[in-house]
N, C-alpha and C. Protein backbone atom coordinates (compact mmCIF):
# COMPACT_ATOMS: atom_id res chain seq x y z
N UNK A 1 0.77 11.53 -20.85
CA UNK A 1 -0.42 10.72 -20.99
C UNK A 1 -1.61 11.66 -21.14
N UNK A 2 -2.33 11.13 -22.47
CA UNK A 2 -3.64 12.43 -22.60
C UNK A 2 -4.71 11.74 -21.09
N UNK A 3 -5.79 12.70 -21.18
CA UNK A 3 -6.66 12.69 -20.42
C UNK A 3 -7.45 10.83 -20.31
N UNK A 4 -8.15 10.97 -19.14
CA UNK A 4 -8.88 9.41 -19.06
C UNK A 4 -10.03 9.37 -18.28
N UNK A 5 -10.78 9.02 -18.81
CA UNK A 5 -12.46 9.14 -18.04
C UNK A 5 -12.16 8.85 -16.79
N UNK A 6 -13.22 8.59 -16.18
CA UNK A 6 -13.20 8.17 -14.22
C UNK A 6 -13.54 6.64 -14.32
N UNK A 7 -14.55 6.37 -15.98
CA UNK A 7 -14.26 4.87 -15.48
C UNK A 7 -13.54 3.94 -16.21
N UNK A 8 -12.50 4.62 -17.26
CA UNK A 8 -11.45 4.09 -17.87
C UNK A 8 -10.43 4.48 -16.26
N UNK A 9 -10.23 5.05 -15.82
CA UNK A 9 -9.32 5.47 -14.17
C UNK A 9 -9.53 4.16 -13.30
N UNK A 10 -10.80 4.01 -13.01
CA UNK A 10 -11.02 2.77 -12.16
C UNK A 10 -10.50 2.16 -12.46
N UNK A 11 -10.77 1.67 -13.76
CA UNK A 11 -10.11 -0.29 -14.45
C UNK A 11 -8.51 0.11 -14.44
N UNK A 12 -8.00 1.22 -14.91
CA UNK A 12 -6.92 1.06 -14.87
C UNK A 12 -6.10 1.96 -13.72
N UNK A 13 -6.28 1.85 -12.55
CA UNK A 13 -5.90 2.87 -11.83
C UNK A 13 -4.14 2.09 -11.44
N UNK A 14 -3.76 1.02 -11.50
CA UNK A 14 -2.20 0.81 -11.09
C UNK A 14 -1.58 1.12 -12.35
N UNK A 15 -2.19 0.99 -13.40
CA UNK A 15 -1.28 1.75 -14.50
C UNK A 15 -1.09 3.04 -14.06
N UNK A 16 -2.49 3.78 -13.88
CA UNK A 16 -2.05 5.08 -13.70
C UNK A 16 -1.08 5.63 -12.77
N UNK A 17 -1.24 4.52 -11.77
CA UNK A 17 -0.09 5.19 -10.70
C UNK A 17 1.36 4.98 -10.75
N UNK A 18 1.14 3.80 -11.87
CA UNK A 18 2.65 3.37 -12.33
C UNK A 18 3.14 5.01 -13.01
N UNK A 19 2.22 4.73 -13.78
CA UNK A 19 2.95 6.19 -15.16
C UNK A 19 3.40 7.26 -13.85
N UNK A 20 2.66 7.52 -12.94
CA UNK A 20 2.99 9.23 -11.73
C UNK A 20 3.86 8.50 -11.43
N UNK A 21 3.93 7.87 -10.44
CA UNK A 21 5.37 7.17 -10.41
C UNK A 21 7.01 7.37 -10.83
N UNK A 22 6.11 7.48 -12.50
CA UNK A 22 7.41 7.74 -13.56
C UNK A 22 7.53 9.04 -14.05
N UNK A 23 7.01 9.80 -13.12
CA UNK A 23 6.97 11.73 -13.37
C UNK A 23 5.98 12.06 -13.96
N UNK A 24 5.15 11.26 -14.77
CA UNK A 24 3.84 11.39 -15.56
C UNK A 24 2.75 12.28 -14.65
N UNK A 25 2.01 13.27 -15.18
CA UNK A 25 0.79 13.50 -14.59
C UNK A 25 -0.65 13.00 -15.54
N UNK A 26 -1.28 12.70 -14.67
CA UNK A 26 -2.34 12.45 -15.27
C UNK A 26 -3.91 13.07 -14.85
N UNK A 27 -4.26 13.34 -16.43
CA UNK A 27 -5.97 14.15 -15.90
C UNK A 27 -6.89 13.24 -15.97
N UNK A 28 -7.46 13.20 -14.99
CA UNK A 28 -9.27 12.66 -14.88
C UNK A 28 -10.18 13.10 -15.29
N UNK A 29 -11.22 12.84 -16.54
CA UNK A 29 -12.15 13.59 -16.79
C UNK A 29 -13.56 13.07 -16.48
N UNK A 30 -14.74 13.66 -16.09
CA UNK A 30 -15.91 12.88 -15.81
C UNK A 30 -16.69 13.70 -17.03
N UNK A 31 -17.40 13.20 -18.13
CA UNK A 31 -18.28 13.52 -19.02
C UNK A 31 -17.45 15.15 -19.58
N UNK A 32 -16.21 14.04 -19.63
CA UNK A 32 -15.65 15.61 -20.74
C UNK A 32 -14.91 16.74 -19.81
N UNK A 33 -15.44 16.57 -18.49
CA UNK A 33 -14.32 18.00 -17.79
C UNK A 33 -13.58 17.23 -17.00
N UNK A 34 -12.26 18.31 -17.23
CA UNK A 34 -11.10 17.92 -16.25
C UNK A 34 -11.83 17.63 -14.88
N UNK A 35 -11.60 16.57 -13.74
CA UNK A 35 -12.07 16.70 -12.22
C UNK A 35 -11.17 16.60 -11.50
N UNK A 36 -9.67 15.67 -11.61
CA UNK A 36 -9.05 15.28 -10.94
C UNK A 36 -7.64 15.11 -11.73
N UNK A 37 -6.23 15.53 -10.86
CA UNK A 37 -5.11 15.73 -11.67
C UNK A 37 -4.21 14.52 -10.45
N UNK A 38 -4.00 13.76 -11.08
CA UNK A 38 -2.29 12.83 -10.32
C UNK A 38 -1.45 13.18 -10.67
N UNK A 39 -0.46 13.82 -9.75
CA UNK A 39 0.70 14.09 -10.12
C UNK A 39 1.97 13.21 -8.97
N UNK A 40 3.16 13.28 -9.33
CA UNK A 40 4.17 12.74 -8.54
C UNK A 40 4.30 14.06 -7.67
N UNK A 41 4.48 13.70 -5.88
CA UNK A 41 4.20 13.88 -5.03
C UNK A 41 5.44 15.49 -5.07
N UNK A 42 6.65 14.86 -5.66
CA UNK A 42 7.77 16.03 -6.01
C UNK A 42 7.02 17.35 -6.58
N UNK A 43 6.10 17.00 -7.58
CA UNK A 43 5.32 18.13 -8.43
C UNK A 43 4.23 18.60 -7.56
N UNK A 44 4.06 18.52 -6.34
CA UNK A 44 3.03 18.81 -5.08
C UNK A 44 3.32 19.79 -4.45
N UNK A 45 2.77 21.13 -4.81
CA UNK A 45 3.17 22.50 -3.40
C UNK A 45 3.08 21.75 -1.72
N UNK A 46 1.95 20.93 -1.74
CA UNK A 46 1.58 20.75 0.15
C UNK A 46 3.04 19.78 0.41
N UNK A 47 3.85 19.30 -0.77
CA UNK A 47 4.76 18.38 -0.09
C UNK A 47 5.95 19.23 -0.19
N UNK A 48 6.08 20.61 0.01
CA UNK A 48 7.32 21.33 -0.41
C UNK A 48 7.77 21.56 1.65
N UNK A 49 9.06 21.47 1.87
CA UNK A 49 9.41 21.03 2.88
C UNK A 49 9.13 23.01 4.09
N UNK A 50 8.62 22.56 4.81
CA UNK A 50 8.08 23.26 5.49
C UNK A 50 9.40 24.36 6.19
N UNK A 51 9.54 25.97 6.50
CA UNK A 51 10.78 26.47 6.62
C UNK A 51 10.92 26.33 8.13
N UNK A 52 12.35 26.09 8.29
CA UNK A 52 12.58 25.91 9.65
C UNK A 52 12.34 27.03 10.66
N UNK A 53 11.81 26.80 12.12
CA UNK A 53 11.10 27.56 12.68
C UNK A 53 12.38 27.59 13.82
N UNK A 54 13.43 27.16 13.58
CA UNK A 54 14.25 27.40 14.82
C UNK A 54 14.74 29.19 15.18
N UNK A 55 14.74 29.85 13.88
CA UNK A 55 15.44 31.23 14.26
C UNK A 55 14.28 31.65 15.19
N UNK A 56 13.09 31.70 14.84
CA UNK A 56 11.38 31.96 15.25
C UNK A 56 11.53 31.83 16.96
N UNK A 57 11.69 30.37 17.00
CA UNK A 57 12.03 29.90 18.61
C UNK A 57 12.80 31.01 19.26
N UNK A 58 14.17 30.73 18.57
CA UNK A 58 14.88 31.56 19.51
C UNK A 58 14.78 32.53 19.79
N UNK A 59 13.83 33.66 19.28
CA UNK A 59 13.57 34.58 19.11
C UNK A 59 12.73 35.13 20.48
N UNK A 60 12.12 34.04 20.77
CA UNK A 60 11.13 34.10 21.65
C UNK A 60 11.18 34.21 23.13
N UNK A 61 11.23 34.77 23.69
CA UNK A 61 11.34 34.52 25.75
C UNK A 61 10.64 35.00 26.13
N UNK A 62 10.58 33.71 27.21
CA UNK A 62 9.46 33.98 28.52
C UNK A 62 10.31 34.60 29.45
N UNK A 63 9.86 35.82 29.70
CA UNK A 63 10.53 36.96 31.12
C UNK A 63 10.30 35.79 32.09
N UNK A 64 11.48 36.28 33.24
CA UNK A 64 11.16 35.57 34.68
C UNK A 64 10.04 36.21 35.39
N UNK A 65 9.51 37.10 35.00
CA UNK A 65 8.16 37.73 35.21
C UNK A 65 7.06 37.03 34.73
N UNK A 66 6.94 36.25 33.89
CA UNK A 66 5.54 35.81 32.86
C UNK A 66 5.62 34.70 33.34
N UNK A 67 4.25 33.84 33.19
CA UNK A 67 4.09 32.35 33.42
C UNK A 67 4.04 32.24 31.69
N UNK A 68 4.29 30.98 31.66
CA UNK A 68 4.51 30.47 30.27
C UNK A 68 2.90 29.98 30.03
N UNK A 69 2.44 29.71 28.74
CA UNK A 69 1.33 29.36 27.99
C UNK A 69 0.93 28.21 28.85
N UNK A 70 1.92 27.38 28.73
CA UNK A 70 1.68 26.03 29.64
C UNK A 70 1.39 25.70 30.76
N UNK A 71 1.55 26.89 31.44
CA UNK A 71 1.31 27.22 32.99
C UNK A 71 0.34 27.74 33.06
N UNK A 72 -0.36 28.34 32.67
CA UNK A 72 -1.04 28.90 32.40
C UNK A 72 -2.30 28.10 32.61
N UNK A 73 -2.29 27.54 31.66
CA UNK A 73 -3.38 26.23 30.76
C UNK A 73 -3.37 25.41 32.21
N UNK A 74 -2.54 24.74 32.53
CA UNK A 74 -2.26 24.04 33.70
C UNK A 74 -2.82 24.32 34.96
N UNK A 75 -3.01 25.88 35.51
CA UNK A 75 -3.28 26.98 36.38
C UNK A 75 -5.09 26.68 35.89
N UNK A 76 -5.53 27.12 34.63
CA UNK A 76 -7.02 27.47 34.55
C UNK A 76 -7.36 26.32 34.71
N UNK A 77 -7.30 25.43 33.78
CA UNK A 77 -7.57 23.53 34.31
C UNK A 77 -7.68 23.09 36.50
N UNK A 78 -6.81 23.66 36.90
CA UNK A 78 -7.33 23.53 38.53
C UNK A 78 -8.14 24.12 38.87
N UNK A 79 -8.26 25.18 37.82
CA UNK A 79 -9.77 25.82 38.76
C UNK A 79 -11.08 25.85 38.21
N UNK A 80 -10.55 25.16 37.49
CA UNK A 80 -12.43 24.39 36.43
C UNK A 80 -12.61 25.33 35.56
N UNK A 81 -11.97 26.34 35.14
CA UNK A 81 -12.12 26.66 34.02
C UNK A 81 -12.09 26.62 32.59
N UNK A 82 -11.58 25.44 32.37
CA UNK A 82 -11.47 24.25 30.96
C UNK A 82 -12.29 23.74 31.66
């Protein structure tokens, strides 16, 4: 789908979301410049699935020496320091 003003977008904005929908991207232009791109959510870096943090975890220990973060937080909070 070529480009479409912002207020050809308004009037037709469930078309447009039909077409992304259907893998289509579509550009928004306001007085001639690109402003705004729809794309299907698949074609989205922020929706690419986040890497699992379990090796990370395990990785991690609290010595029987250390208070944990949470204890911590818990500890300064009784003494009015939050």
């Amino acid at each position: 789908m070529g480009p479409v003003n912002l207020k050809e977008a308004r009037a037709r904005l469930s078309d447009l979301v039909r077409a992304v929908e259907n893998g289509e991207s579509v550009l928004i232009t306001r007085r001639g410049r690109i402003v705004a791109r729809l794309v299907p959510p698949a074609a989205s870096p922020e929706h690419q699935k986040a890497p699992d943090l379990a090796p990370f975890r395990e990785a991690l220990e609290i010595r029987e020496d250390e208070k944990s973060l949470s204890r911590i937080v818990i500890e300064n909070r009784r003494q009015g320091r939050y």
